[in-house]
Protein backbone atom coordinates (compact mmCIF):
# COMPACT_ATOMS: atom_id res chain seq x y z
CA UNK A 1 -4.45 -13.10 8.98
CA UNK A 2 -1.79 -15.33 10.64
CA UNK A 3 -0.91 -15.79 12.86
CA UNK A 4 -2.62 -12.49 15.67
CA UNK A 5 0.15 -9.67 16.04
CA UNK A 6 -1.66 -8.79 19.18
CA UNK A 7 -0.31 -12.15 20.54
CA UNK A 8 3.79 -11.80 20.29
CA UNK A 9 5.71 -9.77 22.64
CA UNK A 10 8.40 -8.42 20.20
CA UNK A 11 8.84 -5.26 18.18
CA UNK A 12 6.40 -5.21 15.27
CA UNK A 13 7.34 -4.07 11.74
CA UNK A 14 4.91 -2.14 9.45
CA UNK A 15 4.78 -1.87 5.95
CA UNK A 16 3.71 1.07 4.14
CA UNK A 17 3.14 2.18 0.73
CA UNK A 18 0.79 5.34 0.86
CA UNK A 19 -0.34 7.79 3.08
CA UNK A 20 1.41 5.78 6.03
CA UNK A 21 4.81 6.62 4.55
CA UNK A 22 3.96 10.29 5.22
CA UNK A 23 1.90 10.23 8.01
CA UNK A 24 2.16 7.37 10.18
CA UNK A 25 0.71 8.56 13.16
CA UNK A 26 2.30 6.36 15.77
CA UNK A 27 5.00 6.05 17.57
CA UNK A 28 7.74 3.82 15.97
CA UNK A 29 11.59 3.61 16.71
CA UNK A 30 13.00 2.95 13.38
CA UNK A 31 12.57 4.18 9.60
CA UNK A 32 14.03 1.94 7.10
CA UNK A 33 13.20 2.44 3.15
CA UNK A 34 11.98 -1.01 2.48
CA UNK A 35 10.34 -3.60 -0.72
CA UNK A 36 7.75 -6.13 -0.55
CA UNK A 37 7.59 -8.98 -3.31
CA UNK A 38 4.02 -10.43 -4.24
CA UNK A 39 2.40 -7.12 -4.56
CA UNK A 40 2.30 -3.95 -5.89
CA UNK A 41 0.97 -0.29 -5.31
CA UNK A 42 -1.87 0.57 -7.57
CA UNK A 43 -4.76 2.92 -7.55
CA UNK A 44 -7.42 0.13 -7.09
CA UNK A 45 -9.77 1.08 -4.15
CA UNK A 46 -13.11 3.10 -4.51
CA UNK A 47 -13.49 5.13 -1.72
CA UNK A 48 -16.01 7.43 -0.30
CA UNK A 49 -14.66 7.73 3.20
CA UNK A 50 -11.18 9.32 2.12
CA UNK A 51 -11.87 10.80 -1.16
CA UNK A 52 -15.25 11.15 -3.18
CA UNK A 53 -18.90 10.16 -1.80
CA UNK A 54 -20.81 6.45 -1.66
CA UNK A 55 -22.42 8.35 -5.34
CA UNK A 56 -19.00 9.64 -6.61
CA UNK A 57 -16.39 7.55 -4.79
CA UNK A 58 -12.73 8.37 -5.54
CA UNK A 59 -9.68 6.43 -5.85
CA UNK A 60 -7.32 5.46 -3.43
CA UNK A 61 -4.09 3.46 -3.51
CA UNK A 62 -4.53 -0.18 -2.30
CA UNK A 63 -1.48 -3.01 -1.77
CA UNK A 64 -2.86 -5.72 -5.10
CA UNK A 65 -1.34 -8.74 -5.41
CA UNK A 66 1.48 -9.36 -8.26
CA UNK A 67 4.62 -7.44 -8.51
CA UNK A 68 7.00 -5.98 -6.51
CA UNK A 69 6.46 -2.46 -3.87
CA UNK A 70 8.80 0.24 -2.73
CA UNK A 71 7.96 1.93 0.66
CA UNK A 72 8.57 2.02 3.98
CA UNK A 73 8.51 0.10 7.06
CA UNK A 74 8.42 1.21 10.81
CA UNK A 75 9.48 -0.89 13.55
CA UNK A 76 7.44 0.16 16.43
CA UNK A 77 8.15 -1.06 19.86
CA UNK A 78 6.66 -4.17 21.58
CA UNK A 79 5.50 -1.83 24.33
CA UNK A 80 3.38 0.25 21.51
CA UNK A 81 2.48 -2.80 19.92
CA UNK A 82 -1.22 -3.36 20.76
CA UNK A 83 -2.11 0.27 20.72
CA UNK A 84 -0.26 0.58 17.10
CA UNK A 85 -2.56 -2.74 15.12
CA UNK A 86 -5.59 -0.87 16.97
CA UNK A 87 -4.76 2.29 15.61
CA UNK A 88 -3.78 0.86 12.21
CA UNK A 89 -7.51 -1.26 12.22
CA UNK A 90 -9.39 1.91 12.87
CA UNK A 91 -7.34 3.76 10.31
CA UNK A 92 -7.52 1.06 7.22
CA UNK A 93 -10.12 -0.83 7.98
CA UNK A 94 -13.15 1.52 8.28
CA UNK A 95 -14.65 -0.56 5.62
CA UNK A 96 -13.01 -3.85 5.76
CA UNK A 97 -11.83 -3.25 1.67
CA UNK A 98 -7.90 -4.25 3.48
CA UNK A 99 -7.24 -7.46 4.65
CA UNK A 100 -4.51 -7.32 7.37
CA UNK A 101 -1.79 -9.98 6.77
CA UNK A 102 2.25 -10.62 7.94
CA UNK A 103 4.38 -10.71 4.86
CA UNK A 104 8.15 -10.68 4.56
CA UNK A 105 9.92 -7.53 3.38
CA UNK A 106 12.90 -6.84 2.45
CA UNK A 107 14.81 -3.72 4.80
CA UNK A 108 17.18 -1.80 2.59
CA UNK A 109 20.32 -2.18 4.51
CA UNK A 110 23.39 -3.63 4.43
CA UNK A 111 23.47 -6.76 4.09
CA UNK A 112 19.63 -6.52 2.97
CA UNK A 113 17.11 -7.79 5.91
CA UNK A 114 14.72 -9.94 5.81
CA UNK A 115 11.82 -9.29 8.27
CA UNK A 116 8.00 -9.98 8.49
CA UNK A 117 6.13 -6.95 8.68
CA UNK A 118 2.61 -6.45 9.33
CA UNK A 119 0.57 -5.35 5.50
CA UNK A 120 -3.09 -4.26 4.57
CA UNK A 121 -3.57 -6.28 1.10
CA UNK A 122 -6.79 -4.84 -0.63
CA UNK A 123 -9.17 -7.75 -0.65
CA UNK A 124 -10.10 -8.78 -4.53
CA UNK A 125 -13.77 -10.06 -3.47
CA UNK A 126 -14.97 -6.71 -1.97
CA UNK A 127 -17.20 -4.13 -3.81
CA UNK A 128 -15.02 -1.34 -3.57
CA UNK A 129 -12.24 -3.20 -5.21
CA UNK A 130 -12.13 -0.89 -8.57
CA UNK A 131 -9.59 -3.78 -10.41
CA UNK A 132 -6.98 -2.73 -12.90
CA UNK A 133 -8.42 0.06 -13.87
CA UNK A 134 -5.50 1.85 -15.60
CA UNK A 135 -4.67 -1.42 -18.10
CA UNK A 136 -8.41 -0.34 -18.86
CA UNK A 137 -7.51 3.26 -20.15
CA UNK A 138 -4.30 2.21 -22.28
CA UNK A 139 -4.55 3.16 -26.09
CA UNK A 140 -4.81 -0.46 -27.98
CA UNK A 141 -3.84 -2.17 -30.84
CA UNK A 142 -5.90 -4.04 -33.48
CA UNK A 143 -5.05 -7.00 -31.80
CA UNK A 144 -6.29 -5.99 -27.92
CA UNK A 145 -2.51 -5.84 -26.83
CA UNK A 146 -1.61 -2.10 -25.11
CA UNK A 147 0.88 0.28 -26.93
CA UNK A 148 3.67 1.22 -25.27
CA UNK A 149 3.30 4.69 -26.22
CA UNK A 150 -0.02 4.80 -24.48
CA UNK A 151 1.44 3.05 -21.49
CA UNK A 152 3.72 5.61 -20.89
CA UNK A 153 1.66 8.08 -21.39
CA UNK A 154 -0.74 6.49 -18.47
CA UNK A 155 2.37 6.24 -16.56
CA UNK A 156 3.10 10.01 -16.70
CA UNK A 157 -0.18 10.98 -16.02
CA UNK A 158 -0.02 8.88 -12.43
CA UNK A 159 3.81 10.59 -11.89
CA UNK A 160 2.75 13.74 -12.50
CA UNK A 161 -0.69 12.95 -9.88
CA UNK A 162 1.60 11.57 -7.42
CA UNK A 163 3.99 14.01 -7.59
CA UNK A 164 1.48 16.66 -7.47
CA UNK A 165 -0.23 15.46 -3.89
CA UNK A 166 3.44 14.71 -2.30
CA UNK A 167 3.53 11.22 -2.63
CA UNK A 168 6.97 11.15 -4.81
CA UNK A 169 8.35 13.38 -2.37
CA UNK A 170 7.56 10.68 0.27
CA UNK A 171 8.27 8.01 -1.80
CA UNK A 172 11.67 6.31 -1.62
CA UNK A 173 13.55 6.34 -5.02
């Protein structure tokens, strides 16, 4: 990660995509809907800690690179600073599948803002990266290329999960 967010004395943005939108669980002084370019929501983590067990681990949403993400980002006070990146490491990093990075984000105001926030990318190189597993499941074509049909019909399936546990509800539109 660069460079230590333990190590600035200024208020500290967070980004967040999931559960954190929800539930953040720490004190912050601002709200703002908010879009990180370079990566994208997706339901690529295997996890036994949130959902499933280590013999039947579930899925949980990770931050993969590629593509753009919708969320949320809290600014939380310089004062709560330290105690907010130690509550956030506890929280997404019981098994190190997140790497913790700044990345810029884009605040939905106006004029749009520009602001580095603090992120929890899902590291590639771990074992309970699952991949893309949905471009996996897509109905295809003689030639190996997805139909769009069958896209869509992924696509519905994930709304309709989403929407279902109260993550569209949370989510900004």
């Amino acid at each position: 990660m660069q460079p230590n967010p333990l190590h600035v004395a200024e208020d500290l943005w967070v980004f967040a995509y999931g559960s954190l939108m929800w539930r953040p669980d720490f004190p912050f002084v601002e709200r703002v809907e908010a879009r990180l370019v370079g990566a994208h929501r997706a339901l690529c983590v295997y996890s036994f800690v949130h959902r499933g067990t280590p013999e039947r681990p579930g899925l949980v949403l990770g931050l993969d690179q590629g593509g753009t993400c919708r969320g949320v980002a809290y600014r939380v006070s310089a004062a709560d600073r330290a105690s907010t990146i130690a509550y956030l490491r506890a929280r997404e990093q019981v098994t190190s599948v997140y790497r913790e990075c700044i990345r810029p984000i884009w605040l939905k105001r106006e004029p749009e803002q520009r602001v580095s926030a603090l992120c929890y990318m899902v590291d590639r190189g771990h074992p309970q990266y699952a991949g893309r597993l949905m471009n996996r499941s897509w109905p295809r074509r003689p030639d190996g290329e997805t139909t769009t049909r069958g896209r869509v019909k992924v696509m519905r399936r994930v709304k309709r999960l989403s929407y279902d546990c109260g993550y569209a509800r949370a989510c900004p539109r």
